[in-house]
PDB file of N, CA and C in Angstrom:
ATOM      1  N   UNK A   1     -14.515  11.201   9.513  1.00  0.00           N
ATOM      2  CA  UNK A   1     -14.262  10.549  10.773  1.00  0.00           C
ATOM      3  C   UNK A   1     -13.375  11.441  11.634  1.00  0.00           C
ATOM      4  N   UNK A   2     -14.041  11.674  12.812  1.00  0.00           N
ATOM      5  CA  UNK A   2     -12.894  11.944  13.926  1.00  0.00           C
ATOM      6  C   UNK A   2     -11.487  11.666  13.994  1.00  0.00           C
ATOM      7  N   UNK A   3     -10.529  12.737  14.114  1.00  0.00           N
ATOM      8  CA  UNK A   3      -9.488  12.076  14.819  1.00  0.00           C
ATOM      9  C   UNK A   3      -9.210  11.383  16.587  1.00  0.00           C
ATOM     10  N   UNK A   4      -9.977   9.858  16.724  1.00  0.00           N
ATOM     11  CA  UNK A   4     -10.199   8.931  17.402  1.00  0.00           C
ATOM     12  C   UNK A   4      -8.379   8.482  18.318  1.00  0.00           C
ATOM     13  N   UNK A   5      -8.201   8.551  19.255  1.00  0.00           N
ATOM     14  CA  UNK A   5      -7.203   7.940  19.688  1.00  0.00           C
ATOM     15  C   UNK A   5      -7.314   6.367  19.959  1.00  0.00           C
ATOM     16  N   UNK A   6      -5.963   6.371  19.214  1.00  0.00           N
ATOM     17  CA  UNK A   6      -5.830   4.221  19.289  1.00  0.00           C
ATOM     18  C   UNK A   6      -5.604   4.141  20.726  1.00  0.00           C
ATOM     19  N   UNK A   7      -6.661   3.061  21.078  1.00  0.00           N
ATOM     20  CA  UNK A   7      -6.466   2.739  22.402  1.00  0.00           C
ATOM     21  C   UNK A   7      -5.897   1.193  22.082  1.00  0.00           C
ATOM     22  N   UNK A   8      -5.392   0.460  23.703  1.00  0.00           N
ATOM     23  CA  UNK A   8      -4.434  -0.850  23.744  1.00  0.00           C
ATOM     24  C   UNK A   8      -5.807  -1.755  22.666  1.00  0.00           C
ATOM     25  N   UNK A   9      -7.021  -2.150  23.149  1.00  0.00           N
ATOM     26  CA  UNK A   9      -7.888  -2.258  22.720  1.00  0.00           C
ATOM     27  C   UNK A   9      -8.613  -2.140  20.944  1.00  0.00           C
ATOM     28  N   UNK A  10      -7.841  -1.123  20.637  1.00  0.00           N
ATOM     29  CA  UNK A  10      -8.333  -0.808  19.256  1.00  0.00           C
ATOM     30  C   UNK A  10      -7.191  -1.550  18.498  1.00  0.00           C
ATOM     31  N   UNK A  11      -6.155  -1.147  19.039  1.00  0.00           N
ATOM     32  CA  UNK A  11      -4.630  -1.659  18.826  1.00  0.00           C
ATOM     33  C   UNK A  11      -4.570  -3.477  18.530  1.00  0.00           C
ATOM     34  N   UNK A  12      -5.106  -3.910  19.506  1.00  0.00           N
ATOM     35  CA  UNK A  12      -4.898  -5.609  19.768  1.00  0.00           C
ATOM     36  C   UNK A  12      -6.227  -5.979  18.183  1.00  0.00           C
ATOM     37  N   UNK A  13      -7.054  -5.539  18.291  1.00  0.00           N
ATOM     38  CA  UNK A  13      -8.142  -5.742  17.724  1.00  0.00           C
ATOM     39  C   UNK A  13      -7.564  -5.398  15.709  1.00  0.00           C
ATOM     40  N   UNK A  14      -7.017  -4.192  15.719  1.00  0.00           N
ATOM     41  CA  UNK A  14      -5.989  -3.824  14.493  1.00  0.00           C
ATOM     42  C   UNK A  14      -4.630  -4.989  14.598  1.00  0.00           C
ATOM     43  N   UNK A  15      -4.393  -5.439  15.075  1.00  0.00           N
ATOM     44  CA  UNK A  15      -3.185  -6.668  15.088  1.00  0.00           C
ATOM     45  C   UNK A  15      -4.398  -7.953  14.555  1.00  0.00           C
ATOM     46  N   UNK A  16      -4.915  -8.227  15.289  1.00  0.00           N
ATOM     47  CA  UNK A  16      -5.783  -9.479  14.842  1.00  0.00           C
ATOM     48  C   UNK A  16      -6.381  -9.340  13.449  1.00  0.00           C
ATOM     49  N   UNK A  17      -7.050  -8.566  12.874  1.00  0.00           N
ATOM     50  CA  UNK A  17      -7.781  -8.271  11.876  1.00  0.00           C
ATOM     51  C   UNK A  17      -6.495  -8.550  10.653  1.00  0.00           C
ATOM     52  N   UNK A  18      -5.496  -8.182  11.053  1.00  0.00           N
ATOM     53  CA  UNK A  18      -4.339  -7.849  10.031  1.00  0.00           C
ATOM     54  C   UNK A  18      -4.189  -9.532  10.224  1.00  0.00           C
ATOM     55  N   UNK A  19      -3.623  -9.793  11.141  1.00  0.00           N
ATOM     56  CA  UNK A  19      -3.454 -11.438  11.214  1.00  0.00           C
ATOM     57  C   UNK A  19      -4.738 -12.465  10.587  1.00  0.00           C
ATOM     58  N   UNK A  20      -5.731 -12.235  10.858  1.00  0.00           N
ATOM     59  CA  UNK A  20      -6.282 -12.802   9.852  1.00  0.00           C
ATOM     60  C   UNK A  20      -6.829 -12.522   8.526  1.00  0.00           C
ATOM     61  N   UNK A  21      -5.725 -11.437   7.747  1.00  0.00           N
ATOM     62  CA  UNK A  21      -5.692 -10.929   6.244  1.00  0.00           C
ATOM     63  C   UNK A  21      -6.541 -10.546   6.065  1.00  0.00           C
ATOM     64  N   UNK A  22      -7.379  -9.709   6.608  1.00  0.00           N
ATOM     65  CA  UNK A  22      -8.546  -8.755   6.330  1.00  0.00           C
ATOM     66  C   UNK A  22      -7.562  -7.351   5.481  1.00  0.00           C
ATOM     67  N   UNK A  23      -8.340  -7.236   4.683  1.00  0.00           N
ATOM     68  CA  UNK A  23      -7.751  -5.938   3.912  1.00  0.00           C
ATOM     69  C   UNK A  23      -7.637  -4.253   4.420  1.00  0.00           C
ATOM     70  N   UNK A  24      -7.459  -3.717   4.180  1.00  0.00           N
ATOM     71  CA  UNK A  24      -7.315  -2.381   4.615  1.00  0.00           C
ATOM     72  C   UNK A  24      -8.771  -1.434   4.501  1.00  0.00           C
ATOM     73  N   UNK A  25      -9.452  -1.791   3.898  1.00  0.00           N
ATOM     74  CA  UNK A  25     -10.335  -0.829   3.412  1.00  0.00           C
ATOM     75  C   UNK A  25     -11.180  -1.385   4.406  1.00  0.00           C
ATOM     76  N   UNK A  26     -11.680  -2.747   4.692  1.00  0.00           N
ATOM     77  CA  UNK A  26     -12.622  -3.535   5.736  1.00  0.00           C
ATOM     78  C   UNK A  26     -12.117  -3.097   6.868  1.00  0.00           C
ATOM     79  N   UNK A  27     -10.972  -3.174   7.408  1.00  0.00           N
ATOM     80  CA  UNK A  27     -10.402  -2.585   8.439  1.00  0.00           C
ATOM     81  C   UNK A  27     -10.429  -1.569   9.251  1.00  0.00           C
ATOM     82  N   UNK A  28     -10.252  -0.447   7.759  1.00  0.00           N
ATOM     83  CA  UNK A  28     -10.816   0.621   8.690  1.00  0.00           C
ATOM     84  C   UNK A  28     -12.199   0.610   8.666  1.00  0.00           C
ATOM     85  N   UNK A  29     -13.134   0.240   7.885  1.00  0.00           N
ATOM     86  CA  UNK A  29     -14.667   0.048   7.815  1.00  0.00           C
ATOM     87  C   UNK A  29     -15.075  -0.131   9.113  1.00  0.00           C
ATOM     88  N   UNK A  30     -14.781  -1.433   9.705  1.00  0.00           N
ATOM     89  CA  UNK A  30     -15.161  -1.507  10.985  1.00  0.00           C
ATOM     90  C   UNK A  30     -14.661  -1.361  12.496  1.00  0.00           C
ATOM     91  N   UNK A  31     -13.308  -0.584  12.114  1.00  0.00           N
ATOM     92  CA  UNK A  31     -12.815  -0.076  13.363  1.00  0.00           C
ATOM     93  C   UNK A  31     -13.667   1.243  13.446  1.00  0.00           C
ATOM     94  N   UNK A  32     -14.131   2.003  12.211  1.00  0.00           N
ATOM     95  CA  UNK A  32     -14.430   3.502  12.066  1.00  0.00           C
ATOM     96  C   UNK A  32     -13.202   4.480  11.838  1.00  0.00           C
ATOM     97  N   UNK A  33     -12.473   3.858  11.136  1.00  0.00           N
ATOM     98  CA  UNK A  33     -10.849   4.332  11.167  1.00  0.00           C
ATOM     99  C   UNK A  33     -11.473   4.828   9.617  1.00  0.00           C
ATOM    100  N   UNK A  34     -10.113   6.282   8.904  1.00  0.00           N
ATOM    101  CA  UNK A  34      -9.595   6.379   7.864  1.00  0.00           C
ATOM    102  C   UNK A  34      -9.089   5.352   7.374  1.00  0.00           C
ATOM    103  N   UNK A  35      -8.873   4.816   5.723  1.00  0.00           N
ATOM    104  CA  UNK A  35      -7.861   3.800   5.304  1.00  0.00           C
ATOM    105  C   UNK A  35      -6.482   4.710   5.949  1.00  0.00           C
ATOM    106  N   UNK A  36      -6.443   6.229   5.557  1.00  0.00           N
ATOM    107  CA  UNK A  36      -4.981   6.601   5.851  1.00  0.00           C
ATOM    108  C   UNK A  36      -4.403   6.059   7.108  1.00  0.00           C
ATOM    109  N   UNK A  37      -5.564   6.739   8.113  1.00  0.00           N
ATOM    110  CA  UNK A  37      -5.173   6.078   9.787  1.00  0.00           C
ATOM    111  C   UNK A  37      -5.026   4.983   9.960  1.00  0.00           C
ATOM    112  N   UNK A  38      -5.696   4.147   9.282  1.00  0.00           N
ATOM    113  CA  UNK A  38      -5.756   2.438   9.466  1.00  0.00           C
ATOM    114  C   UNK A  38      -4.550   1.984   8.919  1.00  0.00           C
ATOM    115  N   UNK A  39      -3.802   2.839   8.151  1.00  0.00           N
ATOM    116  CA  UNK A  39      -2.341   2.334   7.209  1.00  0.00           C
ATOM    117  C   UNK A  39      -1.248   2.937   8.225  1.00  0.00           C
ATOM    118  N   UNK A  40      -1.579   4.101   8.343  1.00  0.00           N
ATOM    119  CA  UNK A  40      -0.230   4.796   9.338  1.00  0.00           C
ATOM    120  C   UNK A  40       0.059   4.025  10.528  1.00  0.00           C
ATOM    121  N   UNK A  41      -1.569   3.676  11.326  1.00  0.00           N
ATOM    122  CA  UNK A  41      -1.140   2.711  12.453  1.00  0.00           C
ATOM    123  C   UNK A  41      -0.710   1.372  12.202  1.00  0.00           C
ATOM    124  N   UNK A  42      -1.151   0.571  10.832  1.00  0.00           N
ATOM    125  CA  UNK A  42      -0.131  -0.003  10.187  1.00  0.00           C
ATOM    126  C   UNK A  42       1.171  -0.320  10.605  1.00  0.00           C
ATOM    127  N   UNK A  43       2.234   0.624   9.600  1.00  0.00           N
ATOM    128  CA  UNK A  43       3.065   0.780   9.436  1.00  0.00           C
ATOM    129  C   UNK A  43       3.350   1.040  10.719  1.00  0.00           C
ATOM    130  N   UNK A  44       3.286   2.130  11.534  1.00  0.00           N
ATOM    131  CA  UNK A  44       4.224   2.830  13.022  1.00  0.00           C
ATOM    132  C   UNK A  44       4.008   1.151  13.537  1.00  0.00           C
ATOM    133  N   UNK A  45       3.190  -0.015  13.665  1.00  0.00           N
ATOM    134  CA  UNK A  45       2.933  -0.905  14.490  1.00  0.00           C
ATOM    135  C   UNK A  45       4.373  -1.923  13.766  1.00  0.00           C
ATOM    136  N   UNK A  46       4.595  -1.993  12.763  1.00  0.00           N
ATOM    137  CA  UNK A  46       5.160  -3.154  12.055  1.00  0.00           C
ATOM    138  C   UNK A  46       4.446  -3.804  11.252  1.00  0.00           C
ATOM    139  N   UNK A  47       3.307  -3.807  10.702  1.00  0.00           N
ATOM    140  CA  UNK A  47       2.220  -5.125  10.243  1.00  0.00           C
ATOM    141  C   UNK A  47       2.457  -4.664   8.602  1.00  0.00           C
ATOM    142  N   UNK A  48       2.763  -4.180   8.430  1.00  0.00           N
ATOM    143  CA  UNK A  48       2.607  -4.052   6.708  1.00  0.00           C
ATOM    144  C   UNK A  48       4.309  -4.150   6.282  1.00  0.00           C
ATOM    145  N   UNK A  49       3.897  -4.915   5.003  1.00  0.00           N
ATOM    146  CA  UNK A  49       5.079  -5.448   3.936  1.00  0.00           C
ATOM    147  C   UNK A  49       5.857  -4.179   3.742  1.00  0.00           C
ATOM    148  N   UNK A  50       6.870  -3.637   3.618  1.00  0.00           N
ATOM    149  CA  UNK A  50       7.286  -2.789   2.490  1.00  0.00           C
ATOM    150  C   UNK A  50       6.688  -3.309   0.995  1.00  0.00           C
ATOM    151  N   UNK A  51       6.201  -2.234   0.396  1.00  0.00           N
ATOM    152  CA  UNK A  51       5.937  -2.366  -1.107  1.00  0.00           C
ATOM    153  C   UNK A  51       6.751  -2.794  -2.270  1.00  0.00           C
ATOM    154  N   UNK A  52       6.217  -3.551  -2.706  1.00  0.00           N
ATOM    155  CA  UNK A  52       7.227  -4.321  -3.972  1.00  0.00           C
ATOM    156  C   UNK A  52       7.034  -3.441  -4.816  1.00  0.00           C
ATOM    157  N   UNK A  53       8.277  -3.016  -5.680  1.00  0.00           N
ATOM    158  CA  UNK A  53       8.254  -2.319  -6.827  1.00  0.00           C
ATOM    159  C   UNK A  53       8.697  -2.901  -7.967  1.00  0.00           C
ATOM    160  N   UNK A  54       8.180  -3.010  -8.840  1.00  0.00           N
ATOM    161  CA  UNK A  54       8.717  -3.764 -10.113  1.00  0.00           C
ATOM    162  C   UNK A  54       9.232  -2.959 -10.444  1.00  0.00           C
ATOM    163  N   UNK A  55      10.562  -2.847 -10.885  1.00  0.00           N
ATOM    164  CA  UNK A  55      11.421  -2.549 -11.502  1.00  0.00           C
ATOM    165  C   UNK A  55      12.160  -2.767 -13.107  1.00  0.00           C
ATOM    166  N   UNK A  56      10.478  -2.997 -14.035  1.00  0.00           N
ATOM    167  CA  UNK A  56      10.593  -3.549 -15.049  1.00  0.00           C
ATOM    168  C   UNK A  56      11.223  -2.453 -15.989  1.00  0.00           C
ATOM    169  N   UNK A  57      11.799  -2.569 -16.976  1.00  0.00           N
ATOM    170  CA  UNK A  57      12.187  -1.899 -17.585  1.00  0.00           C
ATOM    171  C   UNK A  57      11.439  -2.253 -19.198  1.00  0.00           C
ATOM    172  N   UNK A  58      10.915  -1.086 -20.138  1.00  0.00           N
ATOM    173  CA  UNK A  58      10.482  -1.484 -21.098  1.00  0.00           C
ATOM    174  C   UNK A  58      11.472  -2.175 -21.846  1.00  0.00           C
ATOM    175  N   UNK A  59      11.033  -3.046 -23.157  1.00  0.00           N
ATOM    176  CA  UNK A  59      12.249  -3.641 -23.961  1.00  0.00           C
ATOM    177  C   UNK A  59      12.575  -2.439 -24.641  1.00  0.00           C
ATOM    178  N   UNK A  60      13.727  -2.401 -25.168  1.00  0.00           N
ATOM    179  CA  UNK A  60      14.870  -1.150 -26.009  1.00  0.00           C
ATOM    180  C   UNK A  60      13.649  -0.988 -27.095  1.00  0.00           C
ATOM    181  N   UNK A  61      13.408   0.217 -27.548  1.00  0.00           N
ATOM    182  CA  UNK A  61      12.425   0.674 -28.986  1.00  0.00           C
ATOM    183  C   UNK A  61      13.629   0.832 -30.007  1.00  0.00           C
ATOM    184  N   UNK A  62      13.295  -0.123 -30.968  1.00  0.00           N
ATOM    185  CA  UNK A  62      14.310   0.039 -32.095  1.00  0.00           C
ATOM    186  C   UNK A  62      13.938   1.709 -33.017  1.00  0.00           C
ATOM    187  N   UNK A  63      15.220   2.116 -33.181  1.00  0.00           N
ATOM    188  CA  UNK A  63      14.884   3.168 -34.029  1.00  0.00           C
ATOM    189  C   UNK A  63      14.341   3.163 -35.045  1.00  0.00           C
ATOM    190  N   UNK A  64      13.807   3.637 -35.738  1.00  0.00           N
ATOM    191  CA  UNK A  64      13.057   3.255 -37.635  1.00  0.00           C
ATOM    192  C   UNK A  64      14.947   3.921 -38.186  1.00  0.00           C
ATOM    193  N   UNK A  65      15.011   3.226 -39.326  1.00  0.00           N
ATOM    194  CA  UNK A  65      15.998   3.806 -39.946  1.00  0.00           C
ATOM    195  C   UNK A  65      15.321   4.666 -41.008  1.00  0.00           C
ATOM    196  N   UNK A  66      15.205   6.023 -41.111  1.00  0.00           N
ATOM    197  CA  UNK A  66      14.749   7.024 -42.194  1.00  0.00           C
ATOM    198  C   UNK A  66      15.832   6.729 -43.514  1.00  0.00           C
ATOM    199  N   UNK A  67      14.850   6.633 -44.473  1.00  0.00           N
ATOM    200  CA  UNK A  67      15.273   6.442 -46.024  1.00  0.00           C
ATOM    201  C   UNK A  67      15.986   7.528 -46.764  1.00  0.00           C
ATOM    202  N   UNK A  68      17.002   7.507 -47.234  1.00  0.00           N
ATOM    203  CA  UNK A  68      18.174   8.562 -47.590  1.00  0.00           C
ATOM    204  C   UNK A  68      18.890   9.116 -46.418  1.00  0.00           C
ATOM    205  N   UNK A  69      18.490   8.405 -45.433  1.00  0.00           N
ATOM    206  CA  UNK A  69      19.570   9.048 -43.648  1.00  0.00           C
ATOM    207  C   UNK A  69      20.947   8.650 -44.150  1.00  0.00           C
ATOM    208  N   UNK A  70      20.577   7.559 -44.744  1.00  0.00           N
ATOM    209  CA  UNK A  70      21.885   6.872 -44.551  1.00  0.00           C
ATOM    210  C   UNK A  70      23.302   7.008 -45.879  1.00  0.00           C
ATOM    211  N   UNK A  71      24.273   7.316 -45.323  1.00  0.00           N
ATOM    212  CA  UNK A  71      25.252   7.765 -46.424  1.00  0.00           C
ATOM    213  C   UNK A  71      26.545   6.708 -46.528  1.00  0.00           C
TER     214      UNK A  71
END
């Protein structure tokens, strides 16, 4: 795809689509946008979440205790 300039038009039309939870990949599908472009104008607009990061931590791995380690 071309690099296409967002017009007010493409813009209002990328606000609505987002407002009614159309996904990113459909988005750019039928604007003719990149997902990248369709995300960057995204973001520079305001419309996207910051990303949740789980911050899980695995549980502790118990050590094996080796046989004769121990004194």
């Amino acid at each position: 795809m071309a690099n296409k300039r967002w017009t007010d038009q493409d813009v209002e039309d990328l606000r609505r689509r987002v407002e009614a939870g159309q996904g990113v990949r459909q988005i750019a599908t039928e604007l003719q946008r990149s997902q990248e472009a369709t995300r960057a104008r995204m973001q520079m607009l305001g419309l996207t979440k910051p990303r949740q990061f789980k911050a899980e931590r695995a549980a502790p791995v118990e050590q094996p205790v080796l046989q004769g380690a121990e004194q």
